[in-house]
PDB file of N, CA and C in Angstrom:
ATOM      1  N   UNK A   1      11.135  31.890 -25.642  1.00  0.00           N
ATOM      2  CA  UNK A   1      11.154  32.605 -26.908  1.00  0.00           C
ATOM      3  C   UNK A   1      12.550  32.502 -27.516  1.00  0.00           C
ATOM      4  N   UNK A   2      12.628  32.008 -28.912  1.00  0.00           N
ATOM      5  CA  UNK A   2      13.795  32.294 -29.551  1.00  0.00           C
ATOM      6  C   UNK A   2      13.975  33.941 -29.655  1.00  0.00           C
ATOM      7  N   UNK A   3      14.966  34.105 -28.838  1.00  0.00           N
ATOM      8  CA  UNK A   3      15.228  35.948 -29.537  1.00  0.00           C
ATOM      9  C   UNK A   3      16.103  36.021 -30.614  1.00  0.00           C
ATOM     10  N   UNK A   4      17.043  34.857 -31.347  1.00  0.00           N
ATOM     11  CA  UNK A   4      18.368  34.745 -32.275  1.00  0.00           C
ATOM     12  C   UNK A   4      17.905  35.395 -33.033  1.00  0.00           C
ATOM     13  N   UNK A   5      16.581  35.710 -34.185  1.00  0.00           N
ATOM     14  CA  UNK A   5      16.159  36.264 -35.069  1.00  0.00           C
ATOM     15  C   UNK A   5      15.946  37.446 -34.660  1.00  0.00           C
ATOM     16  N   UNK A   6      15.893  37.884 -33.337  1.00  0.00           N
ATOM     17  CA  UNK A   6      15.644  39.296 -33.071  1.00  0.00           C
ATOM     18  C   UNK A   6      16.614  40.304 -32.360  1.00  0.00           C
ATOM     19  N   UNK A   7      18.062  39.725 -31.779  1.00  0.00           N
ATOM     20  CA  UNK A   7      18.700  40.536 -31.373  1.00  0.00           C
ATOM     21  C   UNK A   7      19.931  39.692 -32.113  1.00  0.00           C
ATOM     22  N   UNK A   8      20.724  41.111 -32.490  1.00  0.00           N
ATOM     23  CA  UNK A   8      21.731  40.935 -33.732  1.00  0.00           C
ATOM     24  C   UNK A   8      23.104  41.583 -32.986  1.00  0.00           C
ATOM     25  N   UNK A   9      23.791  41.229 -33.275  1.00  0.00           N
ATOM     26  CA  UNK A   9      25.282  41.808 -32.667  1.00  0.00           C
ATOM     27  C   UNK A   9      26.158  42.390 -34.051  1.00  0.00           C
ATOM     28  N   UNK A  10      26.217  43.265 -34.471  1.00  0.00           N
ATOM     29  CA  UNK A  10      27.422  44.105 -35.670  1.00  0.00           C
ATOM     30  C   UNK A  10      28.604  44.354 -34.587  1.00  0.00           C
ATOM     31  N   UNK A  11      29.815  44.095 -34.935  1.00  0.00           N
ATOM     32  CA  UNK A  11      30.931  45.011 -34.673  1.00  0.00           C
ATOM     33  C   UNK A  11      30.989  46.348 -34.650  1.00  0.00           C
ATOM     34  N   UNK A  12      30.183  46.879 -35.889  1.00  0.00           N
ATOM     35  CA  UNK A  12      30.100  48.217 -35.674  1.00  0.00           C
ATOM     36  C   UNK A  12      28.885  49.162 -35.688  1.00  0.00           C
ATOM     37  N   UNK A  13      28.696  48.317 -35.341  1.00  0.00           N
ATOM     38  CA  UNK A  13      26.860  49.770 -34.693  1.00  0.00           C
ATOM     39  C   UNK A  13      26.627  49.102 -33.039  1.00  0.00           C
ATOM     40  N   UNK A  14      26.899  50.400 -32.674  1.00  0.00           N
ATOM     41  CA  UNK A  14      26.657  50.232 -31.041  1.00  0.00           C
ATOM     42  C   UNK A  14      27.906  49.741 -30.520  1.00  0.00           C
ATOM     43  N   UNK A  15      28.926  49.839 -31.159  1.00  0.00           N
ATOM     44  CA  UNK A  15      30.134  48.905 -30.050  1.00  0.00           C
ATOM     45  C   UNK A  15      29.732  47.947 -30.111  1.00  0.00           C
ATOM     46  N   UNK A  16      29.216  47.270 -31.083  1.00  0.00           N
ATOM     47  CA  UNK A  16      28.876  45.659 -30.645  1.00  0.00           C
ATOM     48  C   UNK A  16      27.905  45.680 -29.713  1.00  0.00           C
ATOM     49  N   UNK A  17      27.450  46.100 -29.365  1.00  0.00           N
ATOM     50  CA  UNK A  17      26.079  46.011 -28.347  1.00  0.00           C
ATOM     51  C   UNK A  17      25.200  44.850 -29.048  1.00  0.00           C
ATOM     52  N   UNK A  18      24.353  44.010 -28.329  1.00  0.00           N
ATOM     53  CA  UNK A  18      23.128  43.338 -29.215  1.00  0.00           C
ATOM     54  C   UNK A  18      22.035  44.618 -29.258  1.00  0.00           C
ATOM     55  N   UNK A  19      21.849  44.249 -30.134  1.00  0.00           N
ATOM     56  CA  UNK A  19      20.427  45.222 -30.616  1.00  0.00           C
ATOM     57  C   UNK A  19      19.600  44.665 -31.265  1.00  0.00           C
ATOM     58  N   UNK A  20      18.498  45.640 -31.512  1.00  0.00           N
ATOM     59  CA  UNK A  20      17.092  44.712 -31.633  1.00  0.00           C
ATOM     60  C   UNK A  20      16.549  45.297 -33.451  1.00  0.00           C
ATOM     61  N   UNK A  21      16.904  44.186 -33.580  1.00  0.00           N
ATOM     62  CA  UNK A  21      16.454  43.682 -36.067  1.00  0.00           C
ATOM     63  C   UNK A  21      17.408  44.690 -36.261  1.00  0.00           C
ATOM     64  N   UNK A  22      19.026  44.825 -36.145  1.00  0.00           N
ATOM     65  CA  UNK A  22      19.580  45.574 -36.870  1.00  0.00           C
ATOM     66  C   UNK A  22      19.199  46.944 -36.383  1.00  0.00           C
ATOM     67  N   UNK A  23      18.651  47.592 -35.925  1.00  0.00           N
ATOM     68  CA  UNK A  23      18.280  48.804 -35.342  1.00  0.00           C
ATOM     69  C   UNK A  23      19.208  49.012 -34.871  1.00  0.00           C
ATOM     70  N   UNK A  24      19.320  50.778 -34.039  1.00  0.00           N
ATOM     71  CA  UNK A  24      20.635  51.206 -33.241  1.00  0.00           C
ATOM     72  C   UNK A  24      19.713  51.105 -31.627  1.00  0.00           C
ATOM     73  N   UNK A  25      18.927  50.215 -31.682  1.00  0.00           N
ATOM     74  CA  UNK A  25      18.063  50.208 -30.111  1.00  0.00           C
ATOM     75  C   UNK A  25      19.016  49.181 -29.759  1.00  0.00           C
ATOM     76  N   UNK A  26      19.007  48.971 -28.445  1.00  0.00           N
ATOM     77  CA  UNK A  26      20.395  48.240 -27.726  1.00  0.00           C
ATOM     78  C   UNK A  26      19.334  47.725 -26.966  1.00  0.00           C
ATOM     79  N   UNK A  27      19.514  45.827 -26.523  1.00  0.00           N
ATOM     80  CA  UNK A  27      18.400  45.195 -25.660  1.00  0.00           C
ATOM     81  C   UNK A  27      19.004  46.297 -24.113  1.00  0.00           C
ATOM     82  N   UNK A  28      20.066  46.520 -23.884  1.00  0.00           N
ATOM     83  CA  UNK A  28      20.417  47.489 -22.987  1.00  0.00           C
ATOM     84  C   UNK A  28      19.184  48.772 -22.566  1.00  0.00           C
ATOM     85  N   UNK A  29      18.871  49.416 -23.684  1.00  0.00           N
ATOM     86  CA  UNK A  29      18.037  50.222 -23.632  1.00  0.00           C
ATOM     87  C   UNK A  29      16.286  50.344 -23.324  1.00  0.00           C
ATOM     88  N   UNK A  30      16.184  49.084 -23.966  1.00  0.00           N
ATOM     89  CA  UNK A  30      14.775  48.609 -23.601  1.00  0.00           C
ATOM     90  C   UNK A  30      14.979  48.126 -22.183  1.00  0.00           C
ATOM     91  N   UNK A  31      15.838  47.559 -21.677  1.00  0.00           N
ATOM     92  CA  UNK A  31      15.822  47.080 -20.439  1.00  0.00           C
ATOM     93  C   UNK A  31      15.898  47.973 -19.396  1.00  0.00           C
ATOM     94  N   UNK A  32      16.535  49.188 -19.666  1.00  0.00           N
ATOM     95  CA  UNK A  32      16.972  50.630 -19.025  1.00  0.00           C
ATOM     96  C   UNK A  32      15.045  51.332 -18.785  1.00  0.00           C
ATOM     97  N   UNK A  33      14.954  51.047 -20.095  1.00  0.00           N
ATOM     98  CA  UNK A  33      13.875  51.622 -19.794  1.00  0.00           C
ATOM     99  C   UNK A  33      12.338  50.728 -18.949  1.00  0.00           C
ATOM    100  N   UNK A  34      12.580  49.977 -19.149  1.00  0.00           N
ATOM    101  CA  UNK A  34      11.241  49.005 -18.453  1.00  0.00           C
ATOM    102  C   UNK A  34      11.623  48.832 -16.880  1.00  0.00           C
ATOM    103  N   UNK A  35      12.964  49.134 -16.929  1.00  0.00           N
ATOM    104  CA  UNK A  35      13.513  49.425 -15.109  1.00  0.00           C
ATOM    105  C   UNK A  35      13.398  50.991 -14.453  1.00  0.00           C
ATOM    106  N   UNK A  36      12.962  51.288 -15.654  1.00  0.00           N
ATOM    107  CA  UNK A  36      13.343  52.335 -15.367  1.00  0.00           C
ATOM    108  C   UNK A  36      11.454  53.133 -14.504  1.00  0.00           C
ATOM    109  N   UNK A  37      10.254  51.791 -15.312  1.00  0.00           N
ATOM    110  CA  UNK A  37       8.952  52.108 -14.672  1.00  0.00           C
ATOM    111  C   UNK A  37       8.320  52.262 -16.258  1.00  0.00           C
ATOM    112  N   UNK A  38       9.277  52.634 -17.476  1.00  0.00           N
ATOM    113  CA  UNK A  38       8.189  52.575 -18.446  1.00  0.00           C
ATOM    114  C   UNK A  38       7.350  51.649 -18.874  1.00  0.00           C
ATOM    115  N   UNK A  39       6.052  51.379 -19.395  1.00  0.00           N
ATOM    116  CA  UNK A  39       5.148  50.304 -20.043  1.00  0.00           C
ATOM    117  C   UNK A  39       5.687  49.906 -21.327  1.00  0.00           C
ATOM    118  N   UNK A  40       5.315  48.753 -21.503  1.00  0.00           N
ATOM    119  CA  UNK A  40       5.751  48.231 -22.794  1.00  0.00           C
ATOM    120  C   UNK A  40       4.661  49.186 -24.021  1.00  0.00           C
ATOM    121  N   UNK A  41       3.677  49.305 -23.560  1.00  0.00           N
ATOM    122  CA  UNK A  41       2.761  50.555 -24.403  1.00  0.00           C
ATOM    123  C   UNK A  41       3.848  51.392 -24.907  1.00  0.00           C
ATOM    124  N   UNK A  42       4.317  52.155 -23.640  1.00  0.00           N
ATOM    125  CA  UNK A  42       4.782  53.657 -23.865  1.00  0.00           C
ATOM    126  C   UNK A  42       6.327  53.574 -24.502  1.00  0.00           C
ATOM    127  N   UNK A  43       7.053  52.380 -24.440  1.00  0.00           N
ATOM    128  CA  UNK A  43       7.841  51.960 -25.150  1.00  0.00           C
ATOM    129  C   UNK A  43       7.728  52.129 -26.882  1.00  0.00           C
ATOM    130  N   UNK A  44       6.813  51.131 -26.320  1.00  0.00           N
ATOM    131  CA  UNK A  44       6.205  51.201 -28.567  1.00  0.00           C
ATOM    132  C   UNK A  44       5.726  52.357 -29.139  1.00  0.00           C
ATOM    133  N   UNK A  45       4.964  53.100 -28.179  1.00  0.00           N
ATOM    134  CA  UNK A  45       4.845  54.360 -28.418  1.00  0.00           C
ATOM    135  C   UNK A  45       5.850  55.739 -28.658  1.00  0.00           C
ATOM    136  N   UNK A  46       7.209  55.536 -27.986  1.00  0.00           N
ATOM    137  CA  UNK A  46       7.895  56.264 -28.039  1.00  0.00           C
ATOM    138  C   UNK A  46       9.366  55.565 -29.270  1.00  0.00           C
ATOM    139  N   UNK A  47       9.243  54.534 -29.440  1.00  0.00           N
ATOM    140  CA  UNK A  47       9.698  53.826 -30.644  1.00  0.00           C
ATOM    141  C   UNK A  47       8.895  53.100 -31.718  1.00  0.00           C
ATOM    142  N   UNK A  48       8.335  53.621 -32.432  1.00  0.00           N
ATOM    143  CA  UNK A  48       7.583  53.128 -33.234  1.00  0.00           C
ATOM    144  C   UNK A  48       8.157  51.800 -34.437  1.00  0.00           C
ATOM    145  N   UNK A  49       9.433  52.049 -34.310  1.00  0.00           N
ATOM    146  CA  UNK A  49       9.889  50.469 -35.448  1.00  0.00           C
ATOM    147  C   UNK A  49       9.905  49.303 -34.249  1.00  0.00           C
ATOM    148  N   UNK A  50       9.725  49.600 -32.932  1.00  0.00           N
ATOM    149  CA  UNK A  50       9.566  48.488 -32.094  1.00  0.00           C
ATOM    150  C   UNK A  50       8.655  47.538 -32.172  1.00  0.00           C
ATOM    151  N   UNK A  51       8.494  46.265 -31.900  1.00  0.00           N
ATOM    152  CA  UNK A  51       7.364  45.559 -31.873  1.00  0.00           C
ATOM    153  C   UNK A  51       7.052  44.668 -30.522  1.00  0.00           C
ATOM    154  N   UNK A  52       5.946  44.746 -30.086  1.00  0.00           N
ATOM    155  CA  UNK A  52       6.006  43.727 -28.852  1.00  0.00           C
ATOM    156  C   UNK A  52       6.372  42.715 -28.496  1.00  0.00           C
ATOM    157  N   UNK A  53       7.032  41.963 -29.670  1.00  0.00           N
ATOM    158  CA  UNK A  53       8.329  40.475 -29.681  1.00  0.00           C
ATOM    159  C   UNK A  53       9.073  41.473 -29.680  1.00  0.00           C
ATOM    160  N   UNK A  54       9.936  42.409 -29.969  1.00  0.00           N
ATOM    161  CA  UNK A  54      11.063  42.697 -29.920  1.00  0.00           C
ATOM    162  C   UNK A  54      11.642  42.992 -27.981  1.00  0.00           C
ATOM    163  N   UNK A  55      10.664  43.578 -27.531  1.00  0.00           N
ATOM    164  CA  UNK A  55      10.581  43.593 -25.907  1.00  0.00           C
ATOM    165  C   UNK A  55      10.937  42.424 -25.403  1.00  0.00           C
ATOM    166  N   UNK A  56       9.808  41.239 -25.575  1.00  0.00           N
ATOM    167  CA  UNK A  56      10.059  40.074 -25.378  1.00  0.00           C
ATOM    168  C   UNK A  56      11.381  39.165 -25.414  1.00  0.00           C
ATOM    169  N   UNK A  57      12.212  39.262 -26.679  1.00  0.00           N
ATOM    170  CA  UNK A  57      13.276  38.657 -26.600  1.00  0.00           C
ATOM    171  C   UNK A  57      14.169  39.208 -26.019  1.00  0.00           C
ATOM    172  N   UNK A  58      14.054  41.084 -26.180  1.00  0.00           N
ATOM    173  CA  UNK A  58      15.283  41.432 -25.289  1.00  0.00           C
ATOM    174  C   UNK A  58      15.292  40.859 -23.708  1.00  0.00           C
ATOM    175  N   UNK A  59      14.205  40.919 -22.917  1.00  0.00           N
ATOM    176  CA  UNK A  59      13.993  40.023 -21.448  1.00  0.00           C
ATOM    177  C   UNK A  59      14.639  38.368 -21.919  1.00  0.00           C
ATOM    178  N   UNK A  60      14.374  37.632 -22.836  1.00  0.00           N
ATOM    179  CA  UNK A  60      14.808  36.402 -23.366  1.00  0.00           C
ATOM    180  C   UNK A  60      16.227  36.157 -23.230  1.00  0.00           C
ATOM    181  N   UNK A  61      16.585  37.228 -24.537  1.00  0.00           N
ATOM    182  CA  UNK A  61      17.932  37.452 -24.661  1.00  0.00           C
ATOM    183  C   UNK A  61      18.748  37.966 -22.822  1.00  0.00           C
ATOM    184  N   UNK A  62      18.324  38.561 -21.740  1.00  0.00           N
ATOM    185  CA  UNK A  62      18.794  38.665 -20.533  1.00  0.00           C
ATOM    186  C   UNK A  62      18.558  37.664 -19.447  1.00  0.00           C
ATOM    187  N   UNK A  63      17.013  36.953 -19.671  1.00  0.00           N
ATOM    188  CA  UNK A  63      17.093  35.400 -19.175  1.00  0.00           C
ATOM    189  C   UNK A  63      18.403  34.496 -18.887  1.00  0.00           C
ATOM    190  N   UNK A  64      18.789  34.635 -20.766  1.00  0.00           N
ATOM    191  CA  UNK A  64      19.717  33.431 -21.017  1.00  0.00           C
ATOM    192  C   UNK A  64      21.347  33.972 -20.362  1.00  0.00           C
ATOM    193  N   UNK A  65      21.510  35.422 -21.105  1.00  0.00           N
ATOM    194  CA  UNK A  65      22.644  36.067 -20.456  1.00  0.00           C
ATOM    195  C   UNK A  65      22.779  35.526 -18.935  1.00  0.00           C
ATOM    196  N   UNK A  66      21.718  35.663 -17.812  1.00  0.00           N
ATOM    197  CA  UNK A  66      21.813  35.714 -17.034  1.00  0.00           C
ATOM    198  C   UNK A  66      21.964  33.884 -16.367  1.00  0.00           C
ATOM    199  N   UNK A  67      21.421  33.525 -16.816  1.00  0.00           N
ATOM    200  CA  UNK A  67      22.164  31.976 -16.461  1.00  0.00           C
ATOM    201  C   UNK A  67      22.918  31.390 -17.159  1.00  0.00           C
ATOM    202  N   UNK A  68      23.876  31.805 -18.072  1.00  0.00           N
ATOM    203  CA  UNK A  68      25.021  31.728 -18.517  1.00  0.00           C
ATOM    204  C   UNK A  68      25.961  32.241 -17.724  1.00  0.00           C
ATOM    205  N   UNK A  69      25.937  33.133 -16.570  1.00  0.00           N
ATOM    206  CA  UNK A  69      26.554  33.761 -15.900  1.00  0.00           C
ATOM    207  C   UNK A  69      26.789  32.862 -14.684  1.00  0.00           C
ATOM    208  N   UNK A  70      28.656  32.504 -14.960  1.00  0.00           N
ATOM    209  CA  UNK A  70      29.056  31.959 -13.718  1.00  0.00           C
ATOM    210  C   UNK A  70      29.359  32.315 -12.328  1.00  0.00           C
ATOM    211  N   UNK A  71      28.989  31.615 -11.291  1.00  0.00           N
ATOM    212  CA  UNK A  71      29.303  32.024  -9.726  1.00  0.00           C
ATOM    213  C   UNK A  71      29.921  32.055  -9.224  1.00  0.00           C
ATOM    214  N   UNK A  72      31.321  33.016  -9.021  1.00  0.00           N
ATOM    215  CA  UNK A  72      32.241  33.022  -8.454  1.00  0.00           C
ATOM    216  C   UNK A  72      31.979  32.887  -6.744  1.00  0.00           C
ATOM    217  N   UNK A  73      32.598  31.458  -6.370  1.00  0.00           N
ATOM    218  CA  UNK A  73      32.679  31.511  -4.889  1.00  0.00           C
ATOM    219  C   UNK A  73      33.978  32.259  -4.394  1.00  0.00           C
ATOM    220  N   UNK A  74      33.541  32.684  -3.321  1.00  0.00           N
ATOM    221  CA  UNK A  74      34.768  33.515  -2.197  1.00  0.00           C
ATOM    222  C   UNK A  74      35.155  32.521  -1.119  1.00  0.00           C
ATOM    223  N   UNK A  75      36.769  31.943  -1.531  1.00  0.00           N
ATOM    224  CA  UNK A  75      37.407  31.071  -0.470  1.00  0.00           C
ATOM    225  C   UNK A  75      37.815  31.327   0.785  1.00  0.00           C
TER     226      UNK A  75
END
């Protein structure tokens, strides 16, 4: 999934956090919460400007984070 159209970075909303269409939702937060045991239902349900791509790219958007992330070996 392209998430570029769906998680946005401002300087100033959120500390720069990425967040999801300009919203003050942080992919942080959706991720907090789906670890946390919530459903993507009860998600949308409890955020209603959410959309079920917006879930999607935030996991996308942490995919890529996450293998962008280099491996420090211990000598």
């Amino acid at each position: 999934m392209d998430y570029r159209g769906v998680i946005t970075i401002e300087p100033g909303k959120r500390s720069g956090k990425p967040c999801i269409r300009g919203l003050r939702i942080t992919v942080y937060d959706v991720l907090d919460y789906l670890a946390s045991g919530m459903s993507e239902a009860e998600i949308l349900t409890d955020f209603p400007d959410l959309k079920a791509t917006d879930i999607k790219a935030c996991l996308a958007f942490a995919a890529d984070r996450e293998r962008r992330l280099t491996t420090v070996s211990v000598a």
